[in-house]
C-alpha atoms as a PDB file:
ATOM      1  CA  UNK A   1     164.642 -18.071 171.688  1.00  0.00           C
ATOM      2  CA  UNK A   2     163.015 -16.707 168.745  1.00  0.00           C
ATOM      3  CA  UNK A   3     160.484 -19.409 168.217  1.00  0.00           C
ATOM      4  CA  UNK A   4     159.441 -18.947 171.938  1.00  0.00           C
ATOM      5  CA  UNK A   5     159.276 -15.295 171.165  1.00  0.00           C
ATOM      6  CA  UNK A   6     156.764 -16.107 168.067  1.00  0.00           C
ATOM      7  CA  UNK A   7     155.326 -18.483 170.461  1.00  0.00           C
ATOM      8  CA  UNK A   8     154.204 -15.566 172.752  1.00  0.00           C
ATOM      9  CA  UNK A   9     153.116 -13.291 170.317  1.00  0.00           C
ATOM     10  CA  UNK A  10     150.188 -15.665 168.834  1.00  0.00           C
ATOM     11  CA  UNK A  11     149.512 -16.300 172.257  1.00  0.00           C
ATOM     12  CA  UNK A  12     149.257 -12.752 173.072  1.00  0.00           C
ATOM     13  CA  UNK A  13     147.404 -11.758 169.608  1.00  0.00           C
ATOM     14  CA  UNK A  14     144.626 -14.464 169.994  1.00  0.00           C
ATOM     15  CA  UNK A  15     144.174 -13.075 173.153  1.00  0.00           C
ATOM     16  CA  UNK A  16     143.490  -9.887 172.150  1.00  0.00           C
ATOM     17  CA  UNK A  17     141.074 -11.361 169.705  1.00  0.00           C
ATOM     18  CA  UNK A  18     138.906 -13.690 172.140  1.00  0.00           C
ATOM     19  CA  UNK A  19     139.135 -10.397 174.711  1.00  0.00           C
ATOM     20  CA  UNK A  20     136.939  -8.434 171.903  1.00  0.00           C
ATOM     21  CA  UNK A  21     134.559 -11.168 170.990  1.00  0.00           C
ATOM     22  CA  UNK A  22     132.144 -12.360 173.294  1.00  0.00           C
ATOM     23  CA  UNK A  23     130.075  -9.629 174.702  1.00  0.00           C
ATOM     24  CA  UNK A  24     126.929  -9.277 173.822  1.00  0.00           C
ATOM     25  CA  UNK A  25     125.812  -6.695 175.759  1.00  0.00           C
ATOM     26  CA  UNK A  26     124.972  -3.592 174.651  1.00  0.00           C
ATOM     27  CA  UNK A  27     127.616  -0.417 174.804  1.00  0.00           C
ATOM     28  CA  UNK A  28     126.602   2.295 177.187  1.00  0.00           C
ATOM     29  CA  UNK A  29     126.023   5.998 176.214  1.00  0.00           C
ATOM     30  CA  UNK A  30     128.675   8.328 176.506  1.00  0.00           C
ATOM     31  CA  UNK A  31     127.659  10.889 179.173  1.00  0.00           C
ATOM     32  CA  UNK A  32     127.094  13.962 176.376  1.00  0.00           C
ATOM     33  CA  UNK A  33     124.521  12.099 174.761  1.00  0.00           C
ATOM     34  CA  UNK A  34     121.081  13.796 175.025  1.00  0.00           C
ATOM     35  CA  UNK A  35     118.608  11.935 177.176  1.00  0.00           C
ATOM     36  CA  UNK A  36     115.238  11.181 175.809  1.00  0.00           C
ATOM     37  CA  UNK A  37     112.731  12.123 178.341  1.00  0.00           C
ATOM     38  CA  UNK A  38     108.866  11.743 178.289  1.00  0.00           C
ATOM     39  CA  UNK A  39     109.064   9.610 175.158  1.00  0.00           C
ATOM     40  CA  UNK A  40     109.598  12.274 172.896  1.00  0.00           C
ATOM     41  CA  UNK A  41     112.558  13.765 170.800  1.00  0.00           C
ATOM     42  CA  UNK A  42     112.958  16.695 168.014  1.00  0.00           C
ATOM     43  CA  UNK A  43     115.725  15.977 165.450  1.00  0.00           C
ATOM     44  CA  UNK A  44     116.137  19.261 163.018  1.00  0.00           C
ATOM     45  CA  UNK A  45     117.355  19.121 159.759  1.00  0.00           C
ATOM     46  CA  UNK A  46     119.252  21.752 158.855  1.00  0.00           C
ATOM     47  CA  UNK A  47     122.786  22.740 156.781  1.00  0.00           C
ATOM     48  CA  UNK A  48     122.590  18.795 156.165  1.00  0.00           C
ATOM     49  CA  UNK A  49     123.310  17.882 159.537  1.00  0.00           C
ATOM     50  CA  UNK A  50     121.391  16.575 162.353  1.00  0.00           C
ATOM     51  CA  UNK A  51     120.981  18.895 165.551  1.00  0.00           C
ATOM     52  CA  UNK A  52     121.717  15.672 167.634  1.00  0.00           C
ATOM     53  CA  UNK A  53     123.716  12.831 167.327  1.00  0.00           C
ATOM     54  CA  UNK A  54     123.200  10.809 170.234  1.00  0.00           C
ATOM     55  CA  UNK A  55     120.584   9.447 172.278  1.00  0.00           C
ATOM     56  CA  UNK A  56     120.074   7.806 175.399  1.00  0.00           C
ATOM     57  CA  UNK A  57     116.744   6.257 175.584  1.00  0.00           C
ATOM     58  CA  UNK A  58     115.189   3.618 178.186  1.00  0.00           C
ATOM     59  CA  UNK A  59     114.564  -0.009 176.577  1.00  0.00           C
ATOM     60  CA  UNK A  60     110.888  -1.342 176.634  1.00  0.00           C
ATOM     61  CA  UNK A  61     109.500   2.421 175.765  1.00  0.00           C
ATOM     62  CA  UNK A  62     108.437   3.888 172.404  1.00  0.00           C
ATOM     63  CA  UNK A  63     109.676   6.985 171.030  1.00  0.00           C
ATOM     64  CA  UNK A  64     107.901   9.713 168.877  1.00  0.00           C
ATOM     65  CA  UNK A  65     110.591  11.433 166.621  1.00  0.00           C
ATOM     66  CA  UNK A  66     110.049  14.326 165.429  1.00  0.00           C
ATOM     67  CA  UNK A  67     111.449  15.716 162.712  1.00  0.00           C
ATOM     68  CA  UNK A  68     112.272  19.200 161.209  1.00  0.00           C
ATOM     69  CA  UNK A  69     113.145  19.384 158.054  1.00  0.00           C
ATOM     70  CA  UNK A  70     114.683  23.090 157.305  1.00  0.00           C
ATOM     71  CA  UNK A  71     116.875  23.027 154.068  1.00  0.00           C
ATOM     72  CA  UNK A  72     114.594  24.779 151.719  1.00  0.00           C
ATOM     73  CA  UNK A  73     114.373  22.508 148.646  1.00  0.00           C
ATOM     74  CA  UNK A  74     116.576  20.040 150.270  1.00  0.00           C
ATOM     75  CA  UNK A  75     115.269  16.225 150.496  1.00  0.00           C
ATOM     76  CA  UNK A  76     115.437  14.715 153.874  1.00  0.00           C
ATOM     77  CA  UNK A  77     113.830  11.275 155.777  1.00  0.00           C
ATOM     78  CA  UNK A  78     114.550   9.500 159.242  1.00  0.00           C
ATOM     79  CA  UNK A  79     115.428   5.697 158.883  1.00  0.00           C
ATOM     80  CA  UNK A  80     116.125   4.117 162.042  1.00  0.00           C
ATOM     81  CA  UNK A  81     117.691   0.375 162.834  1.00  0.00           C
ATOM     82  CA  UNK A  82     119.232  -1.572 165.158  1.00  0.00           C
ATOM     83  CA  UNK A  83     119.380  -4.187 167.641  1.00  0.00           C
ATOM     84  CA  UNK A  84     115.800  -5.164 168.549  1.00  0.00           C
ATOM     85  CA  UNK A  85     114.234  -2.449 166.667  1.00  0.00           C
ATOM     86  CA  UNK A  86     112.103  -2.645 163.153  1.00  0.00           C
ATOM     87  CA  UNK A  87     113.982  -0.986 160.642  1.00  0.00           C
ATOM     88  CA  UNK A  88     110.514   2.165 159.885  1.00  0.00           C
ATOM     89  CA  UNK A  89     111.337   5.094 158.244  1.00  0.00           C
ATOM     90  CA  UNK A  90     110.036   8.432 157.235  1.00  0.00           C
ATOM     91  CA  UNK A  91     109.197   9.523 153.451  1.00  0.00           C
ATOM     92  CA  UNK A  92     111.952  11.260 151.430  1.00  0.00           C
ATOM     93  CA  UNK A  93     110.416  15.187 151.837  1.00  0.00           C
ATOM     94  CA  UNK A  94     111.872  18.172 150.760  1.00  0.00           C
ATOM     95  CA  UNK A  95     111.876  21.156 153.440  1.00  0.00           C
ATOM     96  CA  UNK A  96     110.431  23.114 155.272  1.00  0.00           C
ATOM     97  CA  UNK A  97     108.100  20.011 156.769  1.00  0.00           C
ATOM     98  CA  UNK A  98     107.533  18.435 159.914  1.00  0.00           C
ATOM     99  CA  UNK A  99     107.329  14.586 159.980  1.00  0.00           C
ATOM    100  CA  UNK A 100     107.145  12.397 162.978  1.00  0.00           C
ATOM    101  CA  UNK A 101     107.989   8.296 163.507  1.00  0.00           C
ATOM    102  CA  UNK A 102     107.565   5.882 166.395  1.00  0.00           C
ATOM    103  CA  UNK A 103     109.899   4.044 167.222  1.00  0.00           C
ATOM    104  CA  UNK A 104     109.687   1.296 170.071  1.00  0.00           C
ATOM    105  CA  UNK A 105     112.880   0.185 171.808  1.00  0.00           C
ATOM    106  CA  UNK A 106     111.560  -3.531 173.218  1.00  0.00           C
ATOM    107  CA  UNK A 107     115.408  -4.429 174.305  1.00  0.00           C
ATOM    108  CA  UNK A 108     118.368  -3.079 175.575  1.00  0.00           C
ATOM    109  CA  UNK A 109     120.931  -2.318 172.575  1.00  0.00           C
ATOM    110  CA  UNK A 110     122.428   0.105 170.025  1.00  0.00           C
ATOM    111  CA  UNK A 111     120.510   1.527 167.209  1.00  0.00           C
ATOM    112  CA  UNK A 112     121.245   4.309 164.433  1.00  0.00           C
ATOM    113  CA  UNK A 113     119.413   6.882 162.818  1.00  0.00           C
ATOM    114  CA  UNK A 114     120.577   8.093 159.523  1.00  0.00           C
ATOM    115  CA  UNK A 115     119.207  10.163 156.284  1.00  0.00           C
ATOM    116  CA  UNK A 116     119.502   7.689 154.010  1.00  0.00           C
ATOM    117  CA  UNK A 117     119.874   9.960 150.981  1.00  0.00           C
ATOM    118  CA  UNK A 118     122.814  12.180 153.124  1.00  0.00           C
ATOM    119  CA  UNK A 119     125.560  10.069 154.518  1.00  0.00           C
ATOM    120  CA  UNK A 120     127.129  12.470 157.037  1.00  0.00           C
ATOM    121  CA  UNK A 121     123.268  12.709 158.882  1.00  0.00           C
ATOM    122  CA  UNK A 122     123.793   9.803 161.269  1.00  0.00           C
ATOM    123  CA  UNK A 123     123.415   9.469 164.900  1.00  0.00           C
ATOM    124  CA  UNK A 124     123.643   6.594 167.111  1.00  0.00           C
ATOM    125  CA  UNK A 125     120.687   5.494 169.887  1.00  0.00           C
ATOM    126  CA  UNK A 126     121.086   3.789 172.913  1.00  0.00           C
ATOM    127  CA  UNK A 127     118.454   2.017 174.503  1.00  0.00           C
ATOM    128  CA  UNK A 128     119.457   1.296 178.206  1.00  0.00           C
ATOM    129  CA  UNK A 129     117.676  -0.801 181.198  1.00  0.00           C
ATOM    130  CA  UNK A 130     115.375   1.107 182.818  1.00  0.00           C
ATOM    131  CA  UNK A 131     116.731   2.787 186.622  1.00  0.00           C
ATOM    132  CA  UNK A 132     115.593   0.765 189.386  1.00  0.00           C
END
């Protein structure tokens, strides 16, 4: 009995496994993410935090970020990365400035968007088919 116990439980834990491997499509935005509309987006800067930290945008369109930077004296920049985009980024600037970046989205598939110098500034993109 116990060896067709142990039996079942590899059987059962490389199923698991195989179950989360696989997929290579793209994860779909959870519905409080903020919509990107007309191609265009305002992220603020401000008490190191992004004002958004979630977007929904529609694959084979470029985006125009841009981006407030309000910490007084405080150093800020917009790197954005993931699947089928160019890793571009903003200059490190210190605030108040306004920057902008485009950003195409060729594919579906997950980005990020992060201050590179501030850790907890991160924010996740999702570039969806477009509505037929």
């Amino acid at each position: 009995m116990p060896k067709a116990r142990s039996l079942l439980l590899g059987v059962a834990f490389a199923a698991l496994v195989l179950a989360g491997c696989g997929s290579d499509e793209p994860s779909s935005a959870p519905a409080d993410c903020t919509r990107v509309e007309g191609g265009e987006v305002t992220l603020v800067a401000r008490n190191l935090q992004w004002n958004l930290d979630c977007l929904q945008v529609t694959a084979g369109t470029e985006v125009t970020f841009t981006v407030r930077l309000e910490d007084e004296g405080v150093k800020h920049d917009l790197e954005v990365y993931g699947d089928g985009v160019e890793r571009v980024k903003t200059p490190l600037e210190s605030g108040p400035a306004t920057q902008t970046l485009q950003v195409p989205f060729p594919k579906p598939g997950n980005a990020s968007y992060v201050c590179t110098i501030h850790a907890q500034m991160e924010g996740d993109i999702f570039a969806e088919q477009p509505a037929r």
